[in-house]
N, C-alpha and C. Protein backbone atom coordinates (compact mmCIF):
# COMPACT_ATOMS: atom_id res chain seq x y z
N UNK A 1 0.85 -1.18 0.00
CA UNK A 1 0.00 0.00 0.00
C UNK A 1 0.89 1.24 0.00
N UNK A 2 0.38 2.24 -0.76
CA UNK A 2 1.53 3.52 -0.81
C UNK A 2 0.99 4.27 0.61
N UNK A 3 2.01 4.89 1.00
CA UNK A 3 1.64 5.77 1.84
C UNK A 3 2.03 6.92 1.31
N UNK A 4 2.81 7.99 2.21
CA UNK A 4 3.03 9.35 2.23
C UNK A 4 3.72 9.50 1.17
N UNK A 5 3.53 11.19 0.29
CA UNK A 5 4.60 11.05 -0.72
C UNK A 5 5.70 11.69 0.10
N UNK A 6 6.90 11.41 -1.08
CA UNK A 6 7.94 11.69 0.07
C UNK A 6 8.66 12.40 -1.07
N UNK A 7 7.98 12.99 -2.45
CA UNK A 7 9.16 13.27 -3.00
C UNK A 7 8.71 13.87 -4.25
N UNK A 8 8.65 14.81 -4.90
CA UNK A 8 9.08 15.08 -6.34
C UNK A 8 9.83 16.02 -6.90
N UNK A 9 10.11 15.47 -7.91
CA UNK A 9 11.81 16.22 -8.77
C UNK A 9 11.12 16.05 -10.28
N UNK A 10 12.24 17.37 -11.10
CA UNK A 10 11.87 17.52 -12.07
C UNK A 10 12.79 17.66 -12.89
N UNK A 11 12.92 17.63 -14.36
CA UNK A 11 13.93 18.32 -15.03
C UNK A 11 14.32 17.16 -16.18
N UNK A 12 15.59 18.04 -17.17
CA UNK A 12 15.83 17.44 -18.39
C UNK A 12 16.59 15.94 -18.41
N UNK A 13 16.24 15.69 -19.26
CA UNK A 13 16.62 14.11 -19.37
C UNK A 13 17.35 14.13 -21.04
N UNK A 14 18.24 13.11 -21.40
CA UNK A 14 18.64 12.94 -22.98
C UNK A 14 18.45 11.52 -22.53
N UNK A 15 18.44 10.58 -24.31
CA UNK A 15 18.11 9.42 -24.23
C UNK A 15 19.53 9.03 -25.33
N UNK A 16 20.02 8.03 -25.22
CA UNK A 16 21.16 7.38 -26.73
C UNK A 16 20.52 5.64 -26.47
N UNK A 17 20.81 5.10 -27.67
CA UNK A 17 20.73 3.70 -28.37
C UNK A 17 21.87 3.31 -27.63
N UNK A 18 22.10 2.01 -27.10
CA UNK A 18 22.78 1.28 -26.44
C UNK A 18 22.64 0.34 -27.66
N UNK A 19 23.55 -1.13 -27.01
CA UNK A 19 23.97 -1.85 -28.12
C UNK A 19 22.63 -2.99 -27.68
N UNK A 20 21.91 -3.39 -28.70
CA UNK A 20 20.70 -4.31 -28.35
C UNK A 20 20.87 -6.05 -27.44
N UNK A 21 20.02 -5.81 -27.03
CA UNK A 21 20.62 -7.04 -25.70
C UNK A 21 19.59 -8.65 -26.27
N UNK A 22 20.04 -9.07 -27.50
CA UNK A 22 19.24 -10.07 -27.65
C UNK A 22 18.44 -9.87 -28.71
N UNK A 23 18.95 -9.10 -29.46
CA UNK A 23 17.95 -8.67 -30.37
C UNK A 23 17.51 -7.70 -29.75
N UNK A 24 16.77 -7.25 -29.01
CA UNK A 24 15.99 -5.79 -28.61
C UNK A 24 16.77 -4.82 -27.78
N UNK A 25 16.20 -3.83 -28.57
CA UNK A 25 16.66 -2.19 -27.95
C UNK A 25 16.70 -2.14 -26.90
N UNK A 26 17.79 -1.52 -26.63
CA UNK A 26 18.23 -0.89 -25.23
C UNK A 26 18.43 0.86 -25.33
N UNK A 27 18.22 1.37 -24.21
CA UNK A 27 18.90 2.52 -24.40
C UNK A 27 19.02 3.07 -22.92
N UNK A 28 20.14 4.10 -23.12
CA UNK A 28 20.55 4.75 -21.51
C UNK A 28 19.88 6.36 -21.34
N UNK A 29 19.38 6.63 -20.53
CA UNK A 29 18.95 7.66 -20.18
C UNK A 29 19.50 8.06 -18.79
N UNK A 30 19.89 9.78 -19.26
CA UNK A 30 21.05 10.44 -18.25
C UNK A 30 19.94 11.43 -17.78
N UNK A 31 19.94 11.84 -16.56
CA UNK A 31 19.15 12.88 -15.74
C UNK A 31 19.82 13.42 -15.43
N UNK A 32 19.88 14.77 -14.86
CA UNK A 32 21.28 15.60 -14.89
C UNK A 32 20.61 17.11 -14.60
N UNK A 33 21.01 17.02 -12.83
CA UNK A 33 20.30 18.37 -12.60
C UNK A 33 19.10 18.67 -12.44
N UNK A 34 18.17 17.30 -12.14
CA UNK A 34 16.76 17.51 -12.03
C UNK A 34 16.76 18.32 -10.52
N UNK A 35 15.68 18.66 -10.20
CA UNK A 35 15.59 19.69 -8.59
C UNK A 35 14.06 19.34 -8.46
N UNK A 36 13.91 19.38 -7.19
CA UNK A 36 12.62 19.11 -6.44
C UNK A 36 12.59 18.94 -4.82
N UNK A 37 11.73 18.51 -4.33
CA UNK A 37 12.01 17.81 -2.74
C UNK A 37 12.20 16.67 -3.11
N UNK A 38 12.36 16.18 -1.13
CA UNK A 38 12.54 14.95 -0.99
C UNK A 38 12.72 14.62 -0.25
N UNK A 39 12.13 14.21 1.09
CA UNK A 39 12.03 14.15 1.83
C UNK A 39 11.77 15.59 2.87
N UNK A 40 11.25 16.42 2.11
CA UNK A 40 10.87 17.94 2.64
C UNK A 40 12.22 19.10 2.32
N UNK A 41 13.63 18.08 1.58
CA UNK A 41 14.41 18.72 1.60
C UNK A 41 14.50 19.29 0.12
N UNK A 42 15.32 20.45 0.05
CA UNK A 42 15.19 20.78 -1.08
C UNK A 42 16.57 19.89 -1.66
N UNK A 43 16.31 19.17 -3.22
CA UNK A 43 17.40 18.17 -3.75
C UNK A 43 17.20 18.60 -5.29
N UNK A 44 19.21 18.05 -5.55
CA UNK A 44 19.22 17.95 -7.16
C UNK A 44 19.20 16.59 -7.11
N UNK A 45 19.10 15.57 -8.57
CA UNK A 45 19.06 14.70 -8.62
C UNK A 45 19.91 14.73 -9.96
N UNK A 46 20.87 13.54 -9.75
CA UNK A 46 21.59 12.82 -10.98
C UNK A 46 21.64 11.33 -10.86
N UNK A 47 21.20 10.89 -12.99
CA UNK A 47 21.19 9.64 -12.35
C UNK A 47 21.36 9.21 -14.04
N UNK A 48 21.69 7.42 -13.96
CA UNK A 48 22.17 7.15 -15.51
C UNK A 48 21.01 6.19 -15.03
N UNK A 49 20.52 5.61 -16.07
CA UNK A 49 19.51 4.65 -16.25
C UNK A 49 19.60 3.56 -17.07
N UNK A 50 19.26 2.37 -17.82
CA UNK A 50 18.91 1.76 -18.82
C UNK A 50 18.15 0.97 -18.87
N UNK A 51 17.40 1.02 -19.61
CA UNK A 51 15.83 0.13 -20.08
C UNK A 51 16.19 -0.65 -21.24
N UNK A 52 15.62 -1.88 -21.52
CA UNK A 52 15.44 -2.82 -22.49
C UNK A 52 14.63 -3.39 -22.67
N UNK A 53 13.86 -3.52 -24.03
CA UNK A 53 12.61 -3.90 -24.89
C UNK A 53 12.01 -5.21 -24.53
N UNK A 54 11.47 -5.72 -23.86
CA UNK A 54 10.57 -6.90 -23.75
C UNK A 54 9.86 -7.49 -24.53
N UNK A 55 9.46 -8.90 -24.79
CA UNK A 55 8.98 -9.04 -26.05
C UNK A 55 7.71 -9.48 -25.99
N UNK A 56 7.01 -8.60 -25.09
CA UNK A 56 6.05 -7.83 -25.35
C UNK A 56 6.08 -6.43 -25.65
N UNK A 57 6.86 -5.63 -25.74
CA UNK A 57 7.06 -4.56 -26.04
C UNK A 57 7.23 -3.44 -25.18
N UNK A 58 7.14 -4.04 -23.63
CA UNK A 58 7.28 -2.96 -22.77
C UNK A 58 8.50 -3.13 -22.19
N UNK A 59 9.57 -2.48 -21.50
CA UNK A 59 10.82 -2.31 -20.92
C UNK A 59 11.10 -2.16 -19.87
N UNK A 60 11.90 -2.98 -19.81
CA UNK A 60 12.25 -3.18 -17.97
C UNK A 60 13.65 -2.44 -17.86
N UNK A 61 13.61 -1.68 -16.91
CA UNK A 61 14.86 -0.52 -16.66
C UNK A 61 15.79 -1.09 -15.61
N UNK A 62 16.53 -0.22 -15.62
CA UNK A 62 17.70 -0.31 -14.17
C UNK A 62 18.45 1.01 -13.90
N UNK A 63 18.35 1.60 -12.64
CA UNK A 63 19.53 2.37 -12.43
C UNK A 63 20.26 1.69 -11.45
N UNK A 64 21.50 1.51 -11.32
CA UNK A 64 22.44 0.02 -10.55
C UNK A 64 22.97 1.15 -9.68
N UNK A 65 22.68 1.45 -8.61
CA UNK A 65 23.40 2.59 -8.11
C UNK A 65 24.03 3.23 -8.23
N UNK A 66 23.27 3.91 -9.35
CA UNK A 66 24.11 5.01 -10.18
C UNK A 66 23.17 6.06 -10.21
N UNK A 67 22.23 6.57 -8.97
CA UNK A 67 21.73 7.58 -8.77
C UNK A 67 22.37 8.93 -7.46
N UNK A 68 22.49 9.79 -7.60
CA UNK A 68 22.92 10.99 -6.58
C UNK A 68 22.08 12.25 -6.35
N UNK A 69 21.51 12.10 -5.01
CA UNK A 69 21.11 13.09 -4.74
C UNK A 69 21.55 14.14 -3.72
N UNK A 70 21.69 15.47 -4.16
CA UNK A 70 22.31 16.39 -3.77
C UNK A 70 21.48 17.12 -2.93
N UNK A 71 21.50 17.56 -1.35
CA UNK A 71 20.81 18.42 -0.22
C UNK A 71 22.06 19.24 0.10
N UNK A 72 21.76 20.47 1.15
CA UNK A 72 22.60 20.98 1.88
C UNK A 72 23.06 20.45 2.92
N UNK A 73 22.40 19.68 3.42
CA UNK A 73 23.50 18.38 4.52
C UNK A 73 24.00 16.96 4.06
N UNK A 74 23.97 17.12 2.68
CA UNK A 74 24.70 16.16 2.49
C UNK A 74 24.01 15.31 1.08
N UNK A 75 24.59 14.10 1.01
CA UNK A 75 24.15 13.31 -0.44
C UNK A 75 23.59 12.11 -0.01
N UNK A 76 22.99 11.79 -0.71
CA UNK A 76 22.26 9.77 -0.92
C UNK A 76 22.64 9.62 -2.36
N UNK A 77 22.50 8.04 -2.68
CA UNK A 77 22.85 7.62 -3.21
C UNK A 77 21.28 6.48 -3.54
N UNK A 78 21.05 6.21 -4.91
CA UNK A 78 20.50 5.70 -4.59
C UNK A 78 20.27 4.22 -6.08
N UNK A 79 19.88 3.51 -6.28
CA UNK A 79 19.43 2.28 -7.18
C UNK A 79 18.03 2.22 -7.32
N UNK A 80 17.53 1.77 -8.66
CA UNK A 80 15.97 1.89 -8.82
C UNK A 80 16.07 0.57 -9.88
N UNK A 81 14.34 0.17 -10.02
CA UNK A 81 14.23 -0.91 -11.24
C UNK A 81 12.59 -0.44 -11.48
N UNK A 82 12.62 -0.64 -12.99
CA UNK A 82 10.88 -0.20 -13.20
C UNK A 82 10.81 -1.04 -14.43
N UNK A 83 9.43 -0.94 -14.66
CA UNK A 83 8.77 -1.21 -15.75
C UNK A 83 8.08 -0.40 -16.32
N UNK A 84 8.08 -0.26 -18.10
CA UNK A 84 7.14 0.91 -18.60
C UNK A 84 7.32 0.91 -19.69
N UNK A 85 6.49 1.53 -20.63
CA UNK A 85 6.27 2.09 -21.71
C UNK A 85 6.39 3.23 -22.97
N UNK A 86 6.79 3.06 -23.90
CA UNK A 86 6.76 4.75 -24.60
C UNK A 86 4.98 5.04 -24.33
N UNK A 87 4.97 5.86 -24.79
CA UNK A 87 3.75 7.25 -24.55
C UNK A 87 2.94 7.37 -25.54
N UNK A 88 1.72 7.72 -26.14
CA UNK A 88 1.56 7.60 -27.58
C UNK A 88 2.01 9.39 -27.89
N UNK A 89 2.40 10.13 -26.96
CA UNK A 89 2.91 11.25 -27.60
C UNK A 89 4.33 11.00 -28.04
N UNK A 90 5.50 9.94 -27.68
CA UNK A 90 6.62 9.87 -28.08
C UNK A 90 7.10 9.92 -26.72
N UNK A 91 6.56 10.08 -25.35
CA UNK A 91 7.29 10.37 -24.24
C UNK A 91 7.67 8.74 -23.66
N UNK A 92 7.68 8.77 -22.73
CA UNK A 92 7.81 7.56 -21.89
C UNK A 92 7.25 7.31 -20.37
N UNK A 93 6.90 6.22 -20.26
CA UNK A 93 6.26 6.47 -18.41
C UNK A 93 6.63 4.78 -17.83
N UNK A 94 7.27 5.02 -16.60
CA UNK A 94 7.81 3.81 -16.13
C UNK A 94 7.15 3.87 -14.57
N UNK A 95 7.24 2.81 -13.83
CA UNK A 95 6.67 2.55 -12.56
C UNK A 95 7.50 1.82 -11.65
N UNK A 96 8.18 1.89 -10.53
CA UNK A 96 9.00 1.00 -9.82
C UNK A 96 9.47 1.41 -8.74
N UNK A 97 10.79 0.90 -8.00
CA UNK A 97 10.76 1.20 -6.79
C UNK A 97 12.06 1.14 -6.72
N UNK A 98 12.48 2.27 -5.65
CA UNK A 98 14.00 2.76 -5.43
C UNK A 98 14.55 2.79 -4.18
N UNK A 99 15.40 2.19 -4.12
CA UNK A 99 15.85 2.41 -2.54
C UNK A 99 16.97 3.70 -2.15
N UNK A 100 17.36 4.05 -1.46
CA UNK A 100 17.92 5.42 -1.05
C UNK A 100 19.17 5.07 0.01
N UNK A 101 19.97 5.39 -0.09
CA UNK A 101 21.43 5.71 1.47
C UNK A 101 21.83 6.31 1.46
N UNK A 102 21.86 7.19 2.64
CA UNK A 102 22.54 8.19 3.53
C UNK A 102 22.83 8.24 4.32
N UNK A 103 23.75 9.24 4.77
CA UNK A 103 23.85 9.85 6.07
C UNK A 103 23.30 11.22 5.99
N UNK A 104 23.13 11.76 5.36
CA UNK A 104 22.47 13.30 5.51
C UNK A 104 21.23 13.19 6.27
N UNK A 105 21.34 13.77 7.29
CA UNK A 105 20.06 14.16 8.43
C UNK A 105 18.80 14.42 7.60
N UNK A 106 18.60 15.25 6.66
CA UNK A 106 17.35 15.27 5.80
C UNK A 106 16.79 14.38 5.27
N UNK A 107 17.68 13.50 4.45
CA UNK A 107 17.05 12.09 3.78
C UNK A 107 17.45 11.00 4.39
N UNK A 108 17.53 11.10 6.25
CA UNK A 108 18.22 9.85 6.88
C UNK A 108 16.43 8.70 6.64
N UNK A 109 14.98 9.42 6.95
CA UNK A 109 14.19 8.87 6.80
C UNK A 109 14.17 7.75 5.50
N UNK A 110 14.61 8.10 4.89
CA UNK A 110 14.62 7.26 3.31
C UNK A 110 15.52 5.74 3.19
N UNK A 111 16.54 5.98 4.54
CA UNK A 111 17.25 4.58 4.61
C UNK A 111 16.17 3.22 4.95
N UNK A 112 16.26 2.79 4.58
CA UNK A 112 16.00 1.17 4.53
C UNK A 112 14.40 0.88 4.25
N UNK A 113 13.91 2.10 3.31
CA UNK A 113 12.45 1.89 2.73
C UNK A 113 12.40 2.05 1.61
N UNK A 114 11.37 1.00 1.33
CA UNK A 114 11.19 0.72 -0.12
C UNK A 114 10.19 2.30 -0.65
N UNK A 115 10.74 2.38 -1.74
CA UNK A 115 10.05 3.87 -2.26
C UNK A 115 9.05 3.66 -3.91
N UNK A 116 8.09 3.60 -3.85
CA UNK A 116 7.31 3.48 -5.30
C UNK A 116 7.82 4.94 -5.82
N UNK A 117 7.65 4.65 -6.92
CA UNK A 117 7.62 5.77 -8.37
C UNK A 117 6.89 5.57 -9.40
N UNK A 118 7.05 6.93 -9.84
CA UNK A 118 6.00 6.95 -11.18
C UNK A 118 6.95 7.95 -11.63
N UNK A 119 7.86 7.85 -13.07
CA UNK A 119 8.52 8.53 -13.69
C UNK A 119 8.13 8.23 -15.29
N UNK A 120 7.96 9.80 -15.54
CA UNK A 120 7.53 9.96 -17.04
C UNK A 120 8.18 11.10 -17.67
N UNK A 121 8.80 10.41 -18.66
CA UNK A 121 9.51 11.72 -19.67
C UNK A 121 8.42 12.13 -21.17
N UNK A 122 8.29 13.52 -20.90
CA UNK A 122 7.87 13.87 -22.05
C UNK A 122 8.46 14.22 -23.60
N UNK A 123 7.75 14.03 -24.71
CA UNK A 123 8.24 13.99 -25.58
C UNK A 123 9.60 14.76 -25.75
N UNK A 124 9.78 15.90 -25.18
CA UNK A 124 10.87 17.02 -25.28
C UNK A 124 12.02 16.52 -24.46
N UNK A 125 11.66 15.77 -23.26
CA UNK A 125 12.70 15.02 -22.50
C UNK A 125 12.55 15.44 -20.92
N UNK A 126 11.71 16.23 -20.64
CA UNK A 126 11.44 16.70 -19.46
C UNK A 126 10.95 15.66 -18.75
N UNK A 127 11.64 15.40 -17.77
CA UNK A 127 10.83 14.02 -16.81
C UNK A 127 10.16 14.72 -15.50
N UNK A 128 9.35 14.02 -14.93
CA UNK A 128 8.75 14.22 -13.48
C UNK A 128 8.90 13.07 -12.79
N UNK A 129 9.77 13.03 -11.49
CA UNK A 129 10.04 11.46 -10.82
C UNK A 129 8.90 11.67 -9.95
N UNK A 130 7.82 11.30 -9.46
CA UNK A 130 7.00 11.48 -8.05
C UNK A 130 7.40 10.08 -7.56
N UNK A 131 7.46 10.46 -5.91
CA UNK A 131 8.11 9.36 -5.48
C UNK A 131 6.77 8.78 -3.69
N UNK A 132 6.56 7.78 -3.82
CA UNK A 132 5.82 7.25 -1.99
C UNK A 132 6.31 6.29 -1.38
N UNK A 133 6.21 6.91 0.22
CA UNK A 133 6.83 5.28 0.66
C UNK A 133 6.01 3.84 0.59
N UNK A 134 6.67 3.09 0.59
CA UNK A 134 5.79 1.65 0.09
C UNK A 134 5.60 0.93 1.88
N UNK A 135 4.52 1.34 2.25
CA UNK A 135 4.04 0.32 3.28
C UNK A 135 3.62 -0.94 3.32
């Protein structure tokens, strides 16, 4: 069950073709400088991603802890996995769950809970991460 939100960030995204994993497309998507809350704190977010084509046609992602989020007391770090779709505008929208580590006093709440998401990039590349804790 979701509970409280605990989080949203915003900002530009680019996408490149990776080398296909089996026959189907892959590709990496870089976030870079998104800003929002998060945990009430104000955060940037950087993060590399990659999704690959299912054959059903929808894509299962990964960020392997290769996410960073930036507060004034400090950083987390964090890993995500989703599932999702292109958009019929050309955008994209994925669904999954991320875990978070720190030591920064602001996002110490975020250690050792599972976090749902809903992240969607629009056609132009603008994403919105909204983020809840998973009870």
């Amino acid at each position: 069950m979701l509970g409280e939100k605990v989080g949203s960030i915003k900002g530009p995204t680019s996408m490149k073709a990776l080398p296909a994993v089996n026959g189907s497309p892959s590709f990496e998507t870089n976030a870079a400088g998104l800003s929002g809350t998060l945990a009430g704190a104000e955060v940037m977010s950087f993060a590399t991603y990659s999704a690959t084509m299912r054959a059903d046609g929808s894509f299962y992602g990964e960020c392997p802890n290769s996410g960073v989020i930036m507060t004034a007391d400090g950083v987390a770090t964090f890993r995500a996995t989703g599932t999702g779709a292109p958009t019929a505008d050309g955008g994209f929208s994925f669904r999954g769950v991320a875990y978070f580590e720190t030591a920064a006093p602001s996002l110490s709440s975020l250690n050792g809970v599972a976090i749902a998401y809903e992240w969607d990039v629009a056609p132009d590349g603008e994403a919105s991460w909204e983020l809840w804790e998973w009870n």
